[in-house]
Structure formats: structure tokens, C-alpha cells
C-alpha atoms as a PDB file:
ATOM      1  CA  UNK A   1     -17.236  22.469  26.277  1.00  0.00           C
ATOM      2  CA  UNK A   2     -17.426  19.478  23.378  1.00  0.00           C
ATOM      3  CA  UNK A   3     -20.337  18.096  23.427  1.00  0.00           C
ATOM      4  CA  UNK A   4     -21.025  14.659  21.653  1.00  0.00           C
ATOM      5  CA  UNK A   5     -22.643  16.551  18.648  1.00  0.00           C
ATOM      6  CA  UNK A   6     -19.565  17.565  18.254  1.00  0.00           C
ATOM      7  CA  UNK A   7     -17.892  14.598  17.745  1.00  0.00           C
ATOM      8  CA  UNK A   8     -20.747  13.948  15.107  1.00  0.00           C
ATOM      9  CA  UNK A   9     -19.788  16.910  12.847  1.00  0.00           C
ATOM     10  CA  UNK A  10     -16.261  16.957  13.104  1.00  0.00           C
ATOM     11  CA  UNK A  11     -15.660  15.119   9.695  1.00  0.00           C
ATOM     12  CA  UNK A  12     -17.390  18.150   7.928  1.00  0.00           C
ATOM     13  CA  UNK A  13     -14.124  19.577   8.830  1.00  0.00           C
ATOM     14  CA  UNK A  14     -12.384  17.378   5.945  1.00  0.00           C
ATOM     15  CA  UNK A  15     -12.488  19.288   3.043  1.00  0.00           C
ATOM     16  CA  UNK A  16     -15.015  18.118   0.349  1.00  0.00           C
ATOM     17  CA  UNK A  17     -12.206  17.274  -1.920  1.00  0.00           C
ATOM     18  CA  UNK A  18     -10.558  14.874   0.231  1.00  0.00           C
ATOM     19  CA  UNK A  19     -13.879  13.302   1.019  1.00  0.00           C
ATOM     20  CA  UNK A  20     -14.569  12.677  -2.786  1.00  0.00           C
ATOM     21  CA  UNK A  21     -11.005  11.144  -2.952  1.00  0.00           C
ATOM     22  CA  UNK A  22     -11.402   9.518  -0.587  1.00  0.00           C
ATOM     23  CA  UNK A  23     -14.280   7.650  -1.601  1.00  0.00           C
ATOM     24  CA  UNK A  24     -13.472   7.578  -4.970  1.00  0.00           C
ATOM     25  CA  UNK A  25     -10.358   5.668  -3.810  1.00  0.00           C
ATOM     26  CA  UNK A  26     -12.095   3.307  -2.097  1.00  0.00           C
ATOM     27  CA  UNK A  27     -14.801   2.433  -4.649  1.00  0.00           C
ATOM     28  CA  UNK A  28     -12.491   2.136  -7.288  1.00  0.00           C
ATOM     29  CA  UNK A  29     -10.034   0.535  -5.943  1.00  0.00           C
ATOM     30  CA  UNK A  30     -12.798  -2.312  -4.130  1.00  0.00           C
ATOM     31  CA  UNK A  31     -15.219  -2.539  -7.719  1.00  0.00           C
ATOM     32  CA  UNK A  32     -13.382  -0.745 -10.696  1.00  0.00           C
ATOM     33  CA  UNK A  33     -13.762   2.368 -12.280  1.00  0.00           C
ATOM     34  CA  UNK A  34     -16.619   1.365 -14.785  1.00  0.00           C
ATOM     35  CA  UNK A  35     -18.419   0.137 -12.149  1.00  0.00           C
ATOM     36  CA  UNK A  36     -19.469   2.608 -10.192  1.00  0.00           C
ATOM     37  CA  UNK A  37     -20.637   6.198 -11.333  1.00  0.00           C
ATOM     38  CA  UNK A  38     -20.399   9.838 -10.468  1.00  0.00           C
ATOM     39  CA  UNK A  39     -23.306   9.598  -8.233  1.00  0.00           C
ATOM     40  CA  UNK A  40     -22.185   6.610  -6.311  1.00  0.00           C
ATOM     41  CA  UNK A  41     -18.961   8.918  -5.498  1.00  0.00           C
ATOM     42  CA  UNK A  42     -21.240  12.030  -4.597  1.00  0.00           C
ATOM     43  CA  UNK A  43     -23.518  10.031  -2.154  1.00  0.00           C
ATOM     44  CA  UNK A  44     -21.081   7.873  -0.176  1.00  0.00           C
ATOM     45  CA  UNK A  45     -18.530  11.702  -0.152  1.00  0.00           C
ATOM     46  CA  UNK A  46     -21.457  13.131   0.889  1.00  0.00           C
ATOM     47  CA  UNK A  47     -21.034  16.497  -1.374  1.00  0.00           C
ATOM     48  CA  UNK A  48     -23.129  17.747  -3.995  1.00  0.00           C
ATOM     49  CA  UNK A  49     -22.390  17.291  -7.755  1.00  0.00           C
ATOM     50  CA  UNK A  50     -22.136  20.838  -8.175  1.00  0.00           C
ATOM     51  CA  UNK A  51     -18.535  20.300  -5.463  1.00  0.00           C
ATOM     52  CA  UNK A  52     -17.477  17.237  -7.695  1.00  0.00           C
ATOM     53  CA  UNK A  53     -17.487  19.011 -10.625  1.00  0.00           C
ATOM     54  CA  UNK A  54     -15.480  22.281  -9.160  1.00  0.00           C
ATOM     55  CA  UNK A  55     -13.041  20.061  -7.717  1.00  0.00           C
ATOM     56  CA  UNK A  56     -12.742  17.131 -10.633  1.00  0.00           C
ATOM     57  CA  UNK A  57     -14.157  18.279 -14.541  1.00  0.00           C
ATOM     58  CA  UNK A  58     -14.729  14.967 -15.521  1.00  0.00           C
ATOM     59  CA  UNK A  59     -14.847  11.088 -14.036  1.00  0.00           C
ATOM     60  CA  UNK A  60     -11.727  10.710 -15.924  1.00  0.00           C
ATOM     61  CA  UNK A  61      -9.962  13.257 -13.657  1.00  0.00           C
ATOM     62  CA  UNK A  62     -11.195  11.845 -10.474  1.00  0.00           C
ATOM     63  CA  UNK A  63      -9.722   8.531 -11.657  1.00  0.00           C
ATOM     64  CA  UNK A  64      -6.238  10.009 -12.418  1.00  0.00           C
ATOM     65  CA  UNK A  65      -6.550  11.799  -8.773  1.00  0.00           C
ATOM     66  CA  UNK A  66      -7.225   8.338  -7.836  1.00  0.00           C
ATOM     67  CA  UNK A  67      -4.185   7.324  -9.214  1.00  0.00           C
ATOM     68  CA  UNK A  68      -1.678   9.695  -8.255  1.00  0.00           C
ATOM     69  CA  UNK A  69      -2.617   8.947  -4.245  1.00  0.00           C
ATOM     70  CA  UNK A  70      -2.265   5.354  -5.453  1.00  0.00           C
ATOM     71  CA  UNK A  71       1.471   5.970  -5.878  1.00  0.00           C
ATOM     72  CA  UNK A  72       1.428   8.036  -2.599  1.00  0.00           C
ATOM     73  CA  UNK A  73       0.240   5.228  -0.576  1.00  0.00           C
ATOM     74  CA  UNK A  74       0.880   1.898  -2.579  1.00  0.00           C
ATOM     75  CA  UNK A  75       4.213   2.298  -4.125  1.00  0.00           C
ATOM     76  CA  UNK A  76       5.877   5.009  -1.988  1.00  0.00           C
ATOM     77  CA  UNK A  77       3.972   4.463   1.583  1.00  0.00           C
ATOM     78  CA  UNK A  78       4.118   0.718   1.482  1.00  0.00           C
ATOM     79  CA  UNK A  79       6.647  -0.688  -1.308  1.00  0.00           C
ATOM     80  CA  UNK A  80       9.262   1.674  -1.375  1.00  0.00           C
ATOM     81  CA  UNK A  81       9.621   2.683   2.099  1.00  0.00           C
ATOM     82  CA  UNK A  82       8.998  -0.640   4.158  1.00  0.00           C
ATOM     83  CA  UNK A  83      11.383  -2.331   1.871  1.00  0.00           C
ATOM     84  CA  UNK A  84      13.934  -0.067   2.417  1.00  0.00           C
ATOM     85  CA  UNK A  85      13.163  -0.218   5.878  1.00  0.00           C
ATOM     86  CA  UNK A  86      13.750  -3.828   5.977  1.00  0.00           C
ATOM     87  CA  UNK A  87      17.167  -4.230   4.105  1.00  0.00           C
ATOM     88  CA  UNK A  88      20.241  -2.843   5.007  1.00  0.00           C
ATOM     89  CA  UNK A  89      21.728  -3.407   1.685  1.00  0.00           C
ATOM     90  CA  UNK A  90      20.008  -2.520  -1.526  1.00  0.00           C
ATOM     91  CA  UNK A  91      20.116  -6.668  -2.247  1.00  0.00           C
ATOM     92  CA  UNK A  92      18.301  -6.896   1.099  1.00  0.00           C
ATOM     93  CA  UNK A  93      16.344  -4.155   0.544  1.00  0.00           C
ATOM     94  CA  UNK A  94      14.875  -5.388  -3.176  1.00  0.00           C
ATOM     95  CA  UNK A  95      14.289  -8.966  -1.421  1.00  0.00           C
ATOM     96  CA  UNK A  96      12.288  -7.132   0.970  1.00  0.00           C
ATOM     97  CA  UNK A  97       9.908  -6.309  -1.307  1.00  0.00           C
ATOM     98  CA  UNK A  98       8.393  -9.517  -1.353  1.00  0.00           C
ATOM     99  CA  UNK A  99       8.479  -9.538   2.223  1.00  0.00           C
ATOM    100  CA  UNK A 100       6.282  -6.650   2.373  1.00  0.00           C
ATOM    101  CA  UNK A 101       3.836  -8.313  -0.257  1.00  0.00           C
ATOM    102  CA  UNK A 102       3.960 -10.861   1.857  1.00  0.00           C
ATOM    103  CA  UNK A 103       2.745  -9.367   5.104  1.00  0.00           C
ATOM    104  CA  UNK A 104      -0.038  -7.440   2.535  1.00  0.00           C
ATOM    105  CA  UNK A 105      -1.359 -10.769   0.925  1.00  0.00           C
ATOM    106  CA  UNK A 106      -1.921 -12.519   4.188  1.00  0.00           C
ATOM    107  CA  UNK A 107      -4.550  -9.115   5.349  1.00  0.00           C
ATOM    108  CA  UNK A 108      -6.890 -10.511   2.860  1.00  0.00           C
ATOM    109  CA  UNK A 109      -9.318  -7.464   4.200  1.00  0.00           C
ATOM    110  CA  UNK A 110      -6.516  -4.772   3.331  1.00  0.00           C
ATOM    111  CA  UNK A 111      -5.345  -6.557   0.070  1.00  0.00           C
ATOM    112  CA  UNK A 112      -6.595  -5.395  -2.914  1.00  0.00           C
ATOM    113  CA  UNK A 113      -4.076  -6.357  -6.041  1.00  0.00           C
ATOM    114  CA  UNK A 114      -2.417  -3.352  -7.977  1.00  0.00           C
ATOM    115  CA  UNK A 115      -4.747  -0.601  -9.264  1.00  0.00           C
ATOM    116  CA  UNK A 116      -2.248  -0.014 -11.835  1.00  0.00           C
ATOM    117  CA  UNK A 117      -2.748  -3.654 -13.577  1.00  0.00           C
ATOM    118  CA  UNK A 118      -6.553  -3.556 -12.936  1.00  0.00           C
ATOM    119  CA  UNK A 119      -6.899  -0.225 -14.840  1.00  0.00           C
ATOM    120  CA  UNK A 120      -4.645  -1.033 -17.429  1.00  0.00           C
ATOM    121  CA  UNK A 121      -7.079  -4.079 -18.122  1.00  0.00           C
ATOM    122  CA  UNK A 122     -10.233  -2.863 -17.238  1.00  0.00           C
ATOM    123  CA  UNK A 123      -9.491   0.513 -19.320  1.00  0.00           C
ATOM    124  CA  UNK A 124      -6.448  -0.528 -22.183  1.00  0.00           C
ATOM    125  CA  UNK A 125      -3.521   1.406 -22.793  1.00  0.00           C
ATOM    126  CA  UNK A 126      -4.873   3.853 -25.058  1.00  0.00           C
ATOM    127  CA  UNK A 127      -7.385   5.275 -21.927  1.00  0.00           C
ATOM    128  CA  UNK A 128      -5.602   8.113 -19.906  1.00  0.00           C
ATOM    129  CA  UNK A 129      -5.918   6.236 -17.066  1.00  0.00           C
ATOM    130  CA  UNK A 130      -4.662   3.575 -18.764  1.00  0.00           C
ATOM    131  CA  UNK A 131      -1.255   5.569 -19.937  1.00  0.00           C
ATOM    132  CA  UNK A 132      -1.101   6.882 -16.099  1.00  0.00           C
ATOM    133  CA  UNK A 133      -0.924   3.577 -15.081  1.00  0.00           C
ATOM    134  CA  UNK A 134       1.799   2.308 -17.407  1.00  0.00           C
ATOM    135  CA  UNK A 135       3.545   5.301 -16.209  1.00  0.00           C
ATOM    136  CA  UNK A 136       3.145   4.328 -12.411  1.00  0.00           C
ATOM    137  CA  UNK A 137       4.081   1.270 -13.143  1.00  0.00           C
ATOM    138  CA  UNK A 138       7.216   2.215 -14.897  1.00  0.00           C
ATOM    139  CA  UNK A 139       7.991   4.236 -11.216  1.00  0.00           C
ATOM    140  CA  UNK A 140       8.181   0.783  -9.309  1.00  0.00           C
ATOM    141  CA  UNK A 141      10.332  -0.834 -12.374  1.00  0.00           C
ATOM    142  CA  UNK A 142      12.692   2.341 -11.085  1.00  0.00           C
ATOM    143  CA  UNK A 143      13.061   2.027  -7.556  1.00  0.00           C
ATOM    144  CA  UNK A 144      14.243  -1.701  -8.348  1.00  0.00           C
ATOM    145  CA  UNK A 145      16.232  -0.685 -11.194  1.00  0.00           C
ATOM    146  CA  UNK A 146      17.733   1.936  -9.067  1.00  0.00           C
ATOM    147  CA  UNK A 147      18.254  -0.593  -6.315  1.00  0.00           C
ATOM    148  CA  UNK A 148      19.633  -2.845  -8.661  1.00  0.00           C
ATOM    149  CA  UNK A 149      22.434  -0.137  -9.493  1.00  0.00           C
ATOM    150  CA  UNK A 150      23.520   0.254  -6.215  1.00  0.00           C
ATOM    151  CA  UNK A 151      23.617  -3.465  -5.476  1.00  0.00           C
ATOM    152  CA  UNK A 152      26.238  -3.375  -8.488  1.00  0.00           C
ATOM    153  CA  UNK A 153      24.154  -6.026 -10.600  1.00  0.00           C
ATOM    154  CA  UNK A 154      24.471  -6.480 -14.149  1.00  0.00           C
ATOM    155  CA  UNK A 155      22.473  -4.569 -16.946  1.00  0.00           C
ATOM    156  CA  UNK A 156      20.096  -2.998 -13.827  1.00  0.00           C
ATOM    157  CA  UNK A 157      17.332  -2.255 -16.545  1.00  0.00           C
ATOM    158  CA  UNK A 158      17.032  -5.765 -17.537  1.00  0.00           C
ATOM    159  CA  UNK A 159      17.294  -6.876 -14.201  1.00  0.00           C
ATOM    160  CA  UNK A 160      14.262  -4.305 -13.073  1.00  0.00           C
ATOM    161  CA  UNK A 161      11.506  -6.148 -15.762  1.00  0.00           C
ATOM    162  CA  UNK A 162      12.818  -9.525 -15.068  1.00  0.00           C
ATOM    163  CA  UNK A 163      11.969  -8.448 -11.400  1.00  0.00           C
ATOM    164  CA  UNK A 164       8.858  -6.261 -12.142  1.00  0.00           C
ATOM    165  CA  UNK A 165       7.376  -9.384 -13.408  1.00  0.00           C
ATOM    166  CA  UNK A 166       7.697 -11.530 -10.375  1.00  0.00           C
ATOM    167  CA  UNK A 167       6.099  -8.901  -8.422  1.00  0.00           C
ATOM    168  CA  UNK A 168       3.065  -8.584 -10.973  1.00  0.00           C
ATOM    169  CA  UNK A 169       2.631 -12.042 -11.176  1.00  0.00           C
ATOM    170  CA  UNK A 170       3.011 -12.785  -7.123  1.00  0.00           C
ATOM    171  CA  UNK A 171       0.209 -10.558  -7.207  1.00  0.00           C
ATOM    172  CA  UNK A 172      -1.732 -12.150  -9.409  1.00  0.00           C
ATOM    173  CA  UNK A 173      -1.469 -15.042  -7.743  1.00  0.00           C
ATOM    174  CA  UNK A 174      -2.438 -13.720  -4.420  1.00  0.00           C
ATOM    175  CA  UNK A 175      -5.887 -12.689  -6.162  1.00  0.00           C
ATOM    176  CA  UNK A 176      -6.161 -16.047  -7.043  1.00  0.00           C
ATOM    177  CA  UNK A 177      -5.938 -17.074  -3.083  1.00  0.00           C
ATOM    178  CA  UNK A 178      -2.448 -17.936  -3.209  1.00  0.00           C
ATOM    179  CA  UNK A 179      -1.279 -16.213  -0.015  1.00  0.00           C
ATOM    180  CA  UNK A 180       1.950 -17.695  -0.113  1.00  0.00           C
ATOM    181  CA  UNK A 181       2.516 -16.648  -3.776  1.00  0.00           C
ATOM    182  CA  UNK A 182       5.577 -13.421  -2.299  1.00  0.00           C
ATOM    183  CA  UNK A 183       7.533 -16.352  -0.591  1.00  0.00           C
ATOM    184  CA  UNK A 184       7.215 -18.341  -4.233  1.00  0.00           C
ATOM    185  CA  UNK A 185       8.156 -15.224  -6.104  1.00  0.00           C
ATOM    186  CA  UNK A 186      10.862 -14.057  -3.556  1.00  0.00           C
ATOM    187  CA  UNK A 187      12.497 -17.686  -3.719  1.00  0.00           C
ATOM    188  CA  UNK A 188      12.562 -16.825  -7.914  1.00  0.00           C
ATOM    189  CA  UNK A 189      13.677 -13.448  -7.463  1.00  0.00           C
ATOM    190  CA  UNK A 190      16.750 -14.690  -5.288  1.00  0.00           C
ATOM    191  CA  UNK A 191      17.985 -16.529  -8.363  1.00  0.00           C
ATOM    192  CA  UNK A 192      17.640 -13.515 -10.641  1.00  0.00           C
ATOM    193  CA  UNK A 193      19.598 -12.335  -8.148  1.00  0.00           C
ATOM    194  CA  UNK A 194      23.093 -14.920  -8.691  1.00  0.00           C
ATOM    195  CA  UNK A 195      22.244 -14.592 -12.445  1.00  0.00           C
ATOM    196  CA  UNK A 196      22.897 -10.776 -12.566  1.00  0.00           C
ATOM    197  CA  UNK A 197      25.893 -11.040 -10.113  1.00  0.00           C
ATOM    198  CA  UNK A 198      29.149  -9.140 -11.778  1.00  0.00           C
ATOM    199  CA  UNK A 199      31.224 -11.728 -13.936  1.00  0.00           C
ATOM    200  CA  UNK A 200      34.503 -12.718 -11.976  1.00  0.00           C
ATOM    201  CA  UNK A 201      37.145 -10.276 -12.495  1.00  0.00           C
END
């Protein structure tokens, strides 16, 4: 029979990794990665250092961990797949993107800006983190690129980091407080659109 201690002790079950990324994910993605230490990590996971250090050799690799489920929940749980969700065209699909920003800017609870830009500037582009990031970043500038291509627009590289930028800077601009800043960048981004078009036959 469960009793409520039970119910007190089930999260043990989660492994100890998962609780340190876990809560690694959510300090650094609330306060930055210089701001808060090894021990901050340990005490909210609730593991000892001894665990941290089996699991991740350095703060560095705890960061890149960090990272990676970035991607798994930012860019492919949220960007990628509810925009492709929401379009049943690749054009519909790439303007959907700011429809899902949209959606995220107005939680201002749940929004949190791009990890990827925040480490790049907290850390520079030399840090490993820092080259991750580009490198996450330059995953998003494919999915639109690759959209792009199948939407039969012109020079669908091009096209990608003329898009890519409207999507940083929308949000930018939501960190700022402008929750309106995906409809602004979506209204751009339908003109990019017309301008990459296929040249009449």
C-alpha cells in the first residue's frame, strides 16, 4: 500500500544525472553560466560533488550538456515542431515560426530569450560553449534554409540569415518588453518572403 512517504521519495527515483541537468538547466538558463557555481548546482540537484564530477568532469561540460537539451527542447520541441505543426506549406510553416515566438513572448514566466545568444555573449566565441552555441545556432539557420528550399525561394542560404536575423532580433526585443516584437518581425519576414519569390519565367 503507498503511503504518503512515498509520494515524498519518489523523485529519488530520477537519476542523479538528470537531476543535475536539470537544475543546471534551469539556473543557467534563469542567471547565466558565470553566475552561479558548481555548488549552487549540487545543492538545489540535491547530489553530492563527488556524483557531479562522475557524471560531468568539469563546469564546462555541464554547460555543453546544458546546451545540447537546449536544442532538444528549444529548437526541436518548440521551434521546429510547432511550426511545422502550424503550416501546411513550408511558406506557412517558416511564417509560423513567429507565431510560435509569439505565443512564447506573451508567457513572460516561461520566456527566457535564446541560451544560444546569451552564451555566445556572456562567454565569446572562442569559449566551447561559445563555439557550441554558434553551432546550435547554425541548426535553426537550417531548418529555415531547408524550409526555404522546399518553398522553392531564391538563393535559400541567403534567405535563411536574412531570416535568422529577424528571429534573433524579435527576441531581443521581447527581452526588452516588447511582447508584440514576433508580429513586428513576422510582418518583415513576409516581405523577405516576395523578395526571394522565383523571377517570372
Amino acid at each position: 500500500m503507498e503511503t504518503p512517504q512515498d509520494h515524498r521519495t519518489a523523485p529519488l527515483a530520477i537519476s542523479a544525472r538528470e537531476r543535475l541537468l536539470s537544475a543546471a538547466y534551469e539556473l543557467f538558463t534563469r542567471r547565466g553560466i558565470q553566475a552561479v557555481g558548481t555548488d549552487e548546482v549540487i545543492e538545489v540537484s540535491g547530489v553530492a560533488k563527488a556524483t557531479l564530477y562522475r557524471h560531468f568532469r568539469s563546469k564546462n561540460d555541464l554547460v555543453l550538456a546544458v546546451l545540447e537539451r537546449r536544442e532538444q527542447l528549444w529548437t526541436l520541441g518548440l521551434i521546429e515542431q510547432q511550426s511545422r505543426l502550424r503550416g501546411a506549406t513550408p511558406e506557412q510553416q517558416l511564417l509560423a515560426i513567429f507565431d510560435v515566438f509569439h505565443d512564447w513572448f506573451q508567457k513572460r514566466e516561461d520566456f527566457d530569450g535564446c541560451s544560444f545568444i546569451n552564451v555566445l555573449l556572456e562567454l565569446g566565441t572562442a569559449h566551447p560553449a561559445g563555439q557550441a552555441s554558434i553551432q546550435y545556432l547554425d541548426n535553426i539557420r537550417a531548418i529555415v534554409s531547408q524550409r526555404a528550399r522546399a518553398a522553392d525561394l531564391r538563393d535559400p542560404d541567403e534567405f535563411a540569415r536574412s531570416w535568422h536575423i529577424l528571429m534573433k532580433g524579435s527576441i531581443i526585443s521581447a527581452v526588452e518588453g516588447d511582447v508584440l516584437a514576433a508580429r513586428r518581425a513576422q510582418a518583415m519576414a513576409r516581405t523577405l518572403i516576395e523578395q526571394h519569390r522565383p523571377a517570372p519565367a
